[in-house]
Protein backbone atom coordinates (compact mmCIF):
# COMPACT_ATOMS: atom_id res chain seq x y z
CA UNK A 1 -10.83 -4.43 -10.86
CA UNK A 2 -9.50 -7.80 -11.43
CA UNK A 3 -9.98 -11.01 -9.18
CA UNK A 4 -6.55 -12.52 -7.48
CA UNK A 5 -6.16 -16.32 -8.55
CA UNK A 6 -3.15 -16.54 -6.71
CA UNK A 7 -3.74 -18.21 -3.37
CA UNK A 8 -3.21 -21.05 -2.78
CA UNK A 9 -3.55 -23.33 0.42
CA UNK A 10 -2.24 -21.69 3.71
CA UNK A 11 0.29 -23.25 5.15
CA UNK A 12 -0.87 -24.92 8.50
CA UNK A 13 0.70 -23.61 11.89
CA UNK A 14 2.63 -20.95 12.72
CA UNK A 15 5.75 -22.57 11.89
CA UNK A 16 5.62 -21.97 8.63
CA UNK A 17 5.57 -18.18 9.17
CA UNK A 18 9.25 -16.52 9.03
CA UNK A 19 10.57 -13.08 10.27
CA UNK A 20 13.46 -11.66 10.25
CA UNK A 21 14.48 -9.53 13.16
CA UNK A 22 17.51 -8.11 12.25
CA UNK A 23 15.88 -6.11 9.56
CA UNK A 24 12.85 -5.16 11.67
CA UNK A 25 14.63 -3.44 15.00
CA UNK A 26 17.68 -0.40 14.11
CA UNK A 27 17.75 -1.30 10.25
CA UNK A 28 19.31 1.80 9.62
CA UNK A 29 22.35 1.42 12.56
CA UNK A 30 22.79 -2.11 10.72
CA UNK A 31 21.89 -3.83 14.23
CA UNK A 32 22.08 -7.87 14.31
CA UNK A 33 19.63 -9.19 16.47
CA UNK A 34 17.26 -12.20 15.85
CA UNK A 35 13.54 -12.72 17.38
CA UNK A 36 13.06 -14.89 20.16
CA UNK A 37 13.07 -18.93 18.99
CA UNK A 38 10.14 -20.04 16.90
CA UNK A 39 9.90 -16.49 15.39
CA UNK A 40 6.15 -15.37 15.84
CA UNK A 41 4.32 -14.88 19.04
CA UNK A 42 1.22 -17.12 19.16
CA UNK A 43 -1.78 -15.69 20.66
CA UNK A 44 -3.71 -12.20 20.17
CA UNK A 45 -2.36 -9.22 18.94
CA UNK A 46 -1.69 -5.77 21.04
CA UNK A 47 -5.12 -5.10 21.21
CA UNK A 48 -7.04 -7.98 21.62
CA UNK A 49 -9.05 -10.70 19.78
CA UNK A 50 -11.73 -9.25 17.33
CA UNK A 51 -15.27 -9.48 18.25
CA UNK A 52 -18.28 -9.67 16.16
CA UNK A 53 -19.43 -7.85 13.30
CA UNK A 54 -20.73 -4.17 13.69
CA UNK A 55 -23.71 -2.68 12.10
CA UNK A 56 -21.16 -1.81 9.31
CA UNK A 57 -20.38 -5.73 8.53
CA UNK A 58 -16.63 -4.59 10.75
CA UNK A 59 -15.60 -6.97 13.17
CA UNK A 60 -12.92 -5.01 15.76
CA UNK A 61 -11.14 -5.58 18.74
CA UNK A 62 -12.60 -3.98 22.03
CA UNK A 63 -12.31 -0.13 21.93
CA UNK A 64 -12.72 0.39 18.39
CA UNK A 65 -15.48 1.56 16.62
CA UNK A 66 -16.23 1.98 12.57
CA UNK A 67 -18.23 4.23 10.06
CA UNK A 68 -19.36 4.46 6.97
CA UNK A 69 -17.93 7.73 5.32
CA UNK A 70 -17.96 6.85 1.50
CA UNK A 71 -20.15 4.82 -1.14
CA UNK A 72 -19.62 3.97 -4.78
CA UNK A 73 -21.96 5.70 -7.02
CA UNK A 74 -23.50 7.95 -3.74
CA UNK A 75 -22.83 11.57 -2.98
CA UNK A 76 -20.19 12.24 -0.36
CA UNK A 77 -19.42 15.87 0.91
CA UNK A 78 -20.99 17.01 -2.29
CA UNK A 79 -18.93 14.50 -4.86
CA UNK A 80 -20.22 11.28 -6.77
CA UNK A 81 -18.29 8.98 -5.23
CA UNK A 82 -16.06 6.61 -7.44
CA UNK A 83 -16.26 3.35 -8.18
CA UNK A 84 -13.70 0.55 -7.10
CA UNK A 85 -11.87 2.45 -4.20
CA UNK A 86 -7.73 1.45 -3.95
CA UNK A 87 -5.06 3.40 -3.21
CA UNK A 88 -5.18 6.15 -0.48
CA UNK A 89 -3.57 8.63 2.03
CA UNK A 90 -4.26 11.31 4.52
CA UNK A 91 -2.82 14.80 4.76
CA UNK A 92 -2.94 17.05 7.76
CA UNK A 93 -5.16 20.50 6.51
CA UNK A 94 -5.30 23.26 9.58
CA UNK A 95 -7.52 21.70 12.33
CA UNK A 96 -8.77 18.93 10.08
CA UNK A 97 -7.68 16.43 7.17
CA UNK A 98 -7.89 14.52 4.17
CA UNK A 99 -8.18 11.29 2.84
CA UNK A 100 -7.29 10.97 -0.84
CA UNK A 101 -8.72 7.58 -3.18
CA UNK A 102 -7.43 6.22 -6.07
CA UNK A 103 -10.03 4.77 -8.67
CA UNK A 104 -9.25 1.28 -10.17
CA UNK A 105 -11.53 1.68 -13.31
CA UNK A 106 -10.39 2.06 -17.01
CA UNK A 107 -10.43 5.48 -18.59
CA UNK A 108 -11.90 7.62 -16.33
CA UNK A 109 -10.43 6.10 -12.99
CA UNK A 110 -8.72 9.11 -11.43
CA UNK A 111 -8.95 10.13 -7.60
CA UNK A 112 -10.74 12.10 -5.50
CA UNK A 113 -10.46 13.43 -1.66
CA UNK A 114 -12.52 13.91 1.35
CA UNK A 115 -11.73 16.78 3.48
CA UNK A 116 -12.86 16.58 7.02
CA UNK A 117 -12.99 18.85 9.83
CA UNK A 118 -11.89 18.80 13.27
CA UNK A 119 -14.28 17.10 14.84
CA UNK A 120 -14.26 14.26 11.75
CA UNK A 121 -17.25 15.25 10.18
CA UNK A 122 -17.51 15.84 6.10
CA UNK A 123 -16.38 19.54 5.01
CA UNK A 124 -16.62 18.51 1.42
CA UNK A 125 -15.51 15.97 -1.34
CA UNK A 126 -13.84 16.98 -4.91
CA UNK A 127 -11.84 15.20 -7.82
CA UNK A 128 -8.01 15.75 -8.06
CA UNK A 129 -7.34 13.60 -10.98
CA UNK A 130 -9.78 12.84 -14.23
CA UNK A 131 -9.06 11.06 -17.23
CA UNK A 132 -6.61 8.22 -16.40
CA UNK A 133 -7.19 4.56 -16.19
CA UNK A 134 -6.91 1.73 -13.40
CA UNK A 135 -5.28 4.08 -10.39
CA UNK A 136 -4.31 1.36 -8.01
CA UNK A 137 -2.01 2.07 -5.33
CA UNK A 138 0.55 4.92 -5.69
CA UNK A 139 1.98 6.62 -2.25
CA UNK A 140 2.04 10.57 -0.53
CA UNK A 141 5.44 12.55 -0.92
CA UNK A 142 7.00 14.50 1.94
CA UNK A 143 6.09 17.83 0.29
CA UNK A 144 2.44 17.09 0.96
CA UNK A 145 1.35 15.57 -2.96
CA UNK A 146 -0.09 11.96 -3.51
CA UNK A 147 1.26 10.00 -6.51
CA UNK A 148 -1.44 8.13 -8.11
CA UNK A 149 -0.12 5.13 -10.06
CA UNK A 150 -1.43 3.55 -12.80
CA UNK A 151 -1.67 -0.36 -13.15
CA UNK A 152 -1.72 -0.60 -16.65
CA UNK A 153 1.12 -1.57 -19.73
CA UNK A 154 3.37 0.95 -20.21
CA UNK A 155 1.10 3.33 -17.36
CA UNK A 156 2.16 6.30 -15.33
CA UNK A 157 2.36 7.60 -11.97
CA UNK A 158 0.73 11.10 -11.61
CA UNK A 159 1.57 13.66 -9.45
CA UNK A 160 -1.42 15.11 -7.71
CA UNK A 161 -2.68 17.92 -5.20
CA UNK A 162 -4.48 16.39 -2.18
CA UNK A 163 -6.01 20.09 -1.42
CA UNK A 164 -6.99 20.66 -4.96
CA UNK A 165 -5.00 23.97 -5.69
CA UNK A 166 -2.70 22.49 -8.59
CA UNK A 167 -3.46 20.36 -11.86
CA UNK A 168 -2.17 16.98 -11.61
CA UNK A 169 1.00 15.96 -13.31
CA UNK A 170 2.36 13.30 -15.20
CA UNK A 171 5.55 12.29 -14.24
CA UNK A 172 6.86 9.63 -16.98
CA UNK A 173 10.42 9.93 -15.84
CA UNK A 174 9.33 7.89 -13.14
CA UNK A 175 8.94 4.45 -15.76
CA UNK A 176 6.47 3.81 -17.87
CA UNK A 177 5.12 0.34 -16.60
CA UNK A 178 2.58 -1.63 -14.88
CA UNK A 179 2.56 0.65 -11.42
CA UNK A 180 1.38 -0.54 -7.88
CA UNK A 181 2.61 1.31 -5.16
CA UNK A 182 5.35 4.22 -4.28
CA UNK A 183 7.39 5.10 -0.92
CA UNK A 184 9.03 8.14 -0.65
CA UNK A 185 12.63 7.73 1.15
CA UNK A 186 13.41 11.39 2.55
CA UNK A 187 16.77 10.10 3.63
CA UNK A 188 18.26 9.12 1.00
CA UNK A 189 16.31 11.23 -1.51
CA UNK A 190 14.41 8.39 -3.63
CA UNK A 191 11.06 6.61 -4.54
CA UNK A 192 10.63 2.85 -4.47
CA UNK A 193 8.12 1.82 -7.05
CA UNK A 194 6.37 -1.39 -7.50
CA UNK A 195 5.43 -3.64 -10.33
CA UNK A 196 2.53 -5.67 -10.77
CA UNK A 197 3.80 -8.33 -12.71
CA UNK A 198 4.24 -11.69 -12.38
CA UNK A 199 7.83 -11.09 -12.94
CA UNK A 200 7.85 -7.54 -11.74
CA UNK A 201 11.00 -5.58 -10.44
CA UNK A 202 11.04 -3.29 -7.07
CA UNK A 203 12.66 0.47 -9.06
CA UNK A 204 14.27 3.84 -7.00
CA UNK A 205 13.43 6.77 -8.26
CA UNK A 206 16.15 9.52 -7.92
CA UNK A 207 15.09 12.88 -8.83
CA UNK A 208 17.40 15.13 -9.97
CA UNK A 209 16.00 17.92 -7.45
CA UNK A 210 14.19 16.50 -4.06
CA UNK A 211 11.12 17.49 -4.60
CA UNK A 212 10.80 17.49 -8.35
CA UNK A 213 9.83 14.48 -9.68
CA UNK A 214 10.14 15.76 -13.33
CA UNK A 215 13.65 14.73 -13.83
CA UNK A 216 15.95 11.77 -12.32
CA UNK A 217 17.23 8.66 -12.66
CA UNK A 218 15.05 5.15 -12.82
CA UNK A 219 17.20 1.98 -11.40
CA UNK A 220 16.21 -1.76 -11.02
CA UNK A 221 17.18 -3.17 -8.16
CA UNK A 222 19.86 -6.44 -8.78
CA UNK A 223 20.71 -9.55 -7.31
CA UNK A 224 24.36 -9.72 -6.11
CA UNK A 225 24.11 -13.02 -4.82
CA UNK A 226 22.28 -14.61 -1.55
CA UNK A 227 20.49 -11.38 0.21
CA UNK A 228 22.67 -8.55 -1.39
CA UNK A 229 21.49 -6.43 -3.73
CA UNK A 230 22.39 -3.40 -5.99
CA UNK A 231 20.52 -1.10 -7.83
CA UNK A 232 21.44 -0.32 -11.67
CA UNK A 233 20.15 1.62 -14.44
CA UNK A 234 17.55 1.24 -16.26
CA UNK A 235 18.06 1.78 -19.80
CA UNK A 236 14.79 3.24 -21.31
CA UNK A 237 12.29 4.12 -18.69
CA UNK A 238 10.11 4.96 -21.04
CA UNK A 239 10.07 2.15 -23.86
CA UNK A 240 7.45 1.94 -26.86
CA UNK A 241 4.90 -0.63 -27.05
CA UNK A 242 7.19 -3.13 -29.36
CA UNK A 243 10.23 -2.04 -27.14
CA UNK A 244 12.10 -4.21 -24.30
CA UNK A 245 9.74 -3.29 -21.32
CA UNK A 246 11.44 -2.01 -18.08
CA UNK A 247 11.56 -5.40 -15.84
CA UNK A 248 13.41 -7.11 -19.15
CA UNK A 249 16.05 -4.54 -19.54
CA UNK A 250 18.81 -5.09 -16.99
CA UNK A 251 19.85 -8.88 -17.16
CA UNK A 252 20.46 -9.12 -13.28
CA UNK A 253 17.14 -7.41 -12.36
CA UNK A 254 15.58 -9.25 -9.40
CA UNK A 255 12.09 -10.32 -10.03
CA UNK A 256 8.95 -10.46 -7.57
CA UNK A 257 5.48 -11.93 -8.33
CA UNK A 258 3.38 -9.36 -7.85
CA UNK A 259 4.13 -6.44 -6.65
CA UNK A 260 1.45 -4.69 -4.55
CA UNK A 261 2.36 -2.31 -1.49
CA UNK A 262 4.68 -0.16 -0.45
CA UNK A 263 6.03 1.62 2.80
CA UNK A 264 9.09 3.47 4.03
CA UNK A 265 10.35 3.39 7.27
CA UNK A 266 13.61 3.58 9.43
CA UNK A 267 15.96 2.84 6.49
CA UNK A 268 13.66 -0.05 5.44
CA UNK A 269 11.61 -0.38 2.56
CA UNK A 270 8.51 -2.42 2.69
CA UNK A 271 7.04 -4.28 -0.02
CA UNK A 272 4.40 -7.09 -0.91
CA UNK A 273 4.57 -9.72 -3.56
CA UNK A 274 0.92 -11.46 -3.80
CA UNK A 275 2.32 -14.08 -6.04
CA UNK A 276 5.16 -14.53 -3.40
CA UNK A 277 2.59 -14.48 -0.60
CA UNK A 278 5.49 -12.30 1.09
CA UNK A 279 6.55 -9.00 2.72
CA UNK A 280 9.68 -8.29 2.00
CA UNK A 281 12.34 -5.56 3.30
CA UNK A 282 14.80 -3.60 1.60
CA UNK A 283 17.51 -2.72 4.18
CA UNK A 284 19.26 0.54 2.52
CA UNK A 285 21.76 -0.02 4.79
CA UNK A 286 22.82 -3.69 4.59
CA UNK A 287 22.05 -3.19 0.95
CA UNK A 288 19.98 -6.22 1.55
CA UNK A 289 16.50 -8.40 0.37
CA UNK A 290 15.02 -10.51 2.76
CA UNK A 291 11.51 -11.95 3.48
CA UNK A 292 9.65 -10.81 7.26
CA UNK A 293 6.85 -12.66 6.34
CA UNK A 294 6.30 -16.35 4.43
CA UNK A 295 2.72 -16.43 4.86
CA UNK A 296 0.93 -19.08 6.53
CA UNK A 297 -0.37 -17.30 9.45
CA UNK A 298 -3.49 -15.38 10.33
CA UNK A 299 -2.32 -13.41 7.07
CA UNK A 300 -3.06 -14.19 3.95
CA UNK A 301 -3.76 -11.85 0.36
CA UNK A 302 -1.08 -9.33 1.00
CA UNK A 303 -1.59 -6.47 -0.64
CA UNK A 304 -1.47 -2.73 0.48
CA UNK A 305 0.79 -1.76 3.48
CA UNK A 306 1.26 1.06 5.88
CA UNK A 307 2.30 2.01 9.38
CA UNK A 308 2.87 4.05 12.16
CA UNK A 309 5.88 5.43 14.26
CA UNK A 310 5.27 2.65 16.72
CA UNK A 311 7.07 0.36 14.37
CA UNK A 312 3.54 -1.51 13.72
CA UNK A 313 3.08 -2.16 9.84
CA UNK A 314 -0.68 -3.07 8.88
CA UNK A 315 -0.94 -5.06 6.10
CA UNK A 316 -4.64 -5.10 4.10
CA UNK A 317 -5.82 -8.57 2.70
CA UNK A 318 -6.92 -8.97 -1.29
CA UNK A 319 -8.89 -12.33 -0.42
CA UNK A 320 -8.04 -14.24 2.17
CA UNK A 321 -10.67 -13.50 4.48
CA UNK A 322 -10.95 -9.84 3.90
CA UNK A 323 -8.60 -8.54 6.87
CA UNK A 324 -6.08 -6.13 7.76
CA UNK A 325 -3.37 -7.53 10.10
CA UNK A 326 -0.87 -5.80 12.30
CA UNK A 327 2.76 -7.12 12.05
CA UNK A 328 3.95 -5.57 15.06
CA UNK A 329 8.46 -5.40 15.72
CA UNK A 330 8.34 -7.96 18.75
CA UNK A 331 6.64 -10.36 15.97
CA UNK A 332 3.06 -10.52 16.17
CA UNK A 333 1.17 -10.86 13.17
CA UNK A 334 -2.50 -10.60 14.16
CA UNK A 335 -6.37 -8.90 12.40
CA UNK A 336 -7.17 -5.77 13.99
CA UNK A 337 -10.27 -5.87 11.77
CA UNK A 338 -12.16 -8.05 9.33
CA UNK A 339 -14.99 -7.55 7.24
CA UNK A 340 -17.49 -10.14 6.66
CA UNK A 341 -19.97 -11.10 3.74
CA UNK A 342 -17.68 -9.59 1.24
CA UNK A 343 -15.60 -12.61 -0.12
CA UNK A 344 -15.41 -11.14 -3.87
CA UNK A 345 -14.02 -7.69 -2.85
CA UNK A 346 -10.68 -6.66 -1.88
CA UNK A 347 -9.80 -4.09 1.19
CA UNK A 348 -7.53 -1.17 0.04
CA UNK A 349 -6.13 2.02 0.53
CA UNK A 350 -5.49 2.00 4.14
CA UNK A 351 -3.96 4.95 5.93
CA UNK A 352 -3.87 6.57 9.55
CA UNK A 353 -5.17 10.16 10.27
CA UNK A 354 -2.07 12.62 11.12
CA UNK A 355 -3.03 12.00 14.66
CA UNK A 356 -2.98 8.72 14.33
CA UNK A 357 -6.30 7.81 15.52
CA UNK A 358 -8.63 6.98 13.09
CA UNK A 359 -7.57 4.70 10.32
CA UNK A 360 -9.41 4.81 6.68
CA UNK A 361 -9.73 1.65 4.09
CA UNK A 362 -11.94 0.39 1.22
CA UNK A 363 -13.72 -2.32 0.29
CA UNK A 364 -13.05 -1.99 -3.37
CA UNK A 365 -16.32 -4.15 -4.74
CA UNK A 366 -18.21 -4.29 -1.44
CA UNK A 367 -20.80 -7.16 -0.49
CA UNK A 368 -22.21 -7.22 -4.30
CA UNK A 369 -18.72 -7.71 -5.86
CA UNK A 370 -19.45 -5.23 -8.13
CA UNK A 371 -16.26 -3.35 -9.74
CA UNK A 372 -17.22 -0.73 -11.96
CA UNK A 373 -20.83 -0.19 -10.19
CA UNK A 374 -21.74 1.02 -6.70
CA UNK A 375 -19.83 -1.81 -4.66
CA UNK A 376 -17.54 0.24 -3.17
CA UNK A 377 -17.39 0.98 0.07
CA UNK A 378 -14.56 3.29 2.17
CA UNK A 379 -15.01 3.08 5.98
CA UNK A 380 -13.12 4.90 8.93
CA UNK A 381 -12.27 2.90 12.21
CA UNK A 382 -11.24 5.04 15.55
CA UNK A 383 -9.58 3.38 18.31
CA UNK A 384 -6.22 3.38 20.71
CA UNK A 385 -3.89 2.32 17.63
CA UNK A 386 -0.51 2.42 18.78
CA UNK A 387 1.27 5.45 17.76
């Protein structure tokens, strides 16, 4: 929906890219351990240098292979397809799957899912959420639901059914504010949530049943002094338009320029700040904020974030030259795919099949750049990811 004016020039070498180690390998056994000296591995990634661009515009290492499974404004399995693509997530159904896709459009931006079968072909496409504006990011629970998020003042994450079955739900005990992304925490019974703010605040979520997301507790993560962190209270998660807004309420509220991504993993939480060019780590168990990433390498635009059991967290550009990177736990950071002729779009949404094997993305605007048209473009790559 909206153009990023943040970037700025790219640091030159990989010097001035920073990771910290101790926070990537046995976060949640509170390990100290350090990457080698000079912190990231030059050379390609774990599965080689990218080669040139497919039929479908995707440049890929050797091995991989894209399609085309989704256009703005064309049918797909049945469904209109929505405009500006963003958020998304796959859910294992019997022998085959689905991908679910927010909307990043006012008013009527919703989502909608694919359903595939076994063999990855199209069963069928359908809306699971109508009538609610600018869906970026958002994040799947462990009960099998995707929360849709909206990135709007004073907006709301929605609870939705990825198979269709159940009306989507609002769920305003989870803040009323300008939403990115969420990560579910199934061991210590919490959401993260993201703000996309230039001054925006990383919240937890603790419902007062796991699994019910209509009741809990919203608190603001707090400085404490150098890395160490608390989380407190938020007053009012759901203030009035003339009210103090969430990210002003708690004095010693630590603040992040723009809040995009989020992912849960091994006691860490995962977030990206495109204003602080960073991706940052929430150690649960250190109780602990540091920076894995500084920018300045092949990286640049952070934005949405997943990853995989392997340890391997893939990281999708907004700009920079229209990537997704792998930041692997030995401390690669490296493209395992790049689209070209589509500098005015954004890539979004990405997210592995349950198997693993095929991973799923958008190009939110597409080659024309067009946002609220039929720019849009969602893709599939299959390859050997690392699993």
């Amino acid at each position: 929906m909206r153009r990023r004016t943040f970037l700025t020039a790219v640091s030159a070498g990989l010097g001035a890219v920073a990771f910290s180690g101790a926070v990537w390998h046995e976060a949640a056994a509170s390990a100290s351990r350090s990457l080698p000296s000079g912190g990231l591995r030059a050379g390609a990634g774990p599965y080689g240098p990218l080669g040139a661009a497919d039929a479908n515009g995707v440049a890929l290492p050797a091995g991989f292979r894209s399609r085309v499974v989704a256009r703005s404004g064309r049918l797909t399995g049945g469904l209109l397809w929505h405009p500006a693509p963003d958020g998304g997530a796959c859910f294992a159904d019997g022998d085959g799957w689905i991908y679910v896709s927010n909307s990043e459009v006012p008013l009527v931006g919703g989502a909608s899912a694919i359903r595939f079968r076994a063999d990855g072909s199209i069963e069928r496409a359908y809306r699971i959420l109508d009538g609610t504006t600018l869906n970026c990011a958002g994040g799947r629970t462990p009960w099998n639901t995707w929360l849709s998020c909206e990135e709007v003042f004073r907006g709301r994450v929605y609870e939705t059914d990825p198979y269709g079955a159940r009306a989507a739900q609002a769920r305003p005990a989870m803040g009323r504010f300008k939403h990115e992304a969420a990560a579910c925490d199934p061991d210590h019974r919490a959401v993260y949530l993201t703000e996309d703010e230039s001054d925006g605040c990383l919240y937890r979520f603790t419902p007062d049943v796991w699994g019910d997301l209509s009741r809990g507790r919203l608190d603001v993560l707090c400085g404490t002094g150098g890395d160490g962190v608390e989380w407190r209270p938020v007053p009012d998660p759901t203030p009035g338009v003339f009210e103090r807004q969430t990210r002003h309420q708690v004095a010693a509220a630590r603040h992040f320029d723009g809040g995009e991504g989020c992912h849960y993993a091994a006691g860490v939480c995962y977030f990206t700040a495109k204003g602080d060019r960073k991706v940052w780590a929430y150690d649960t168990a250190r109780q602990t904020v540091t920076s894995v990433y500084d920018g300045g390498g092949t990286l640049d635009g952070v934005d949405n974030i997943t990853g995989l059991p392997s340890g391997d967290l893939y990281v999708a550009e907004d700009g920079g030259n229209m990537e997704i990177n792998v930041i692997t736990p030995d401390g690669v950071v490296a493209p395992v795919l790049r689209l070209d002729g589509q500098a005015e779009s954004e890539i979004t949404g990405p997210a592995f099949s349950p198997d693993g094997t095929r991973l799923y993305f958008s190009s939110q605007r597409g080659p024309s750049g067009e946002t609220a048209g039929t720019g849009g473009i969602t893709y599939e790559v299959t390859g050997p990811f690392r699993r």
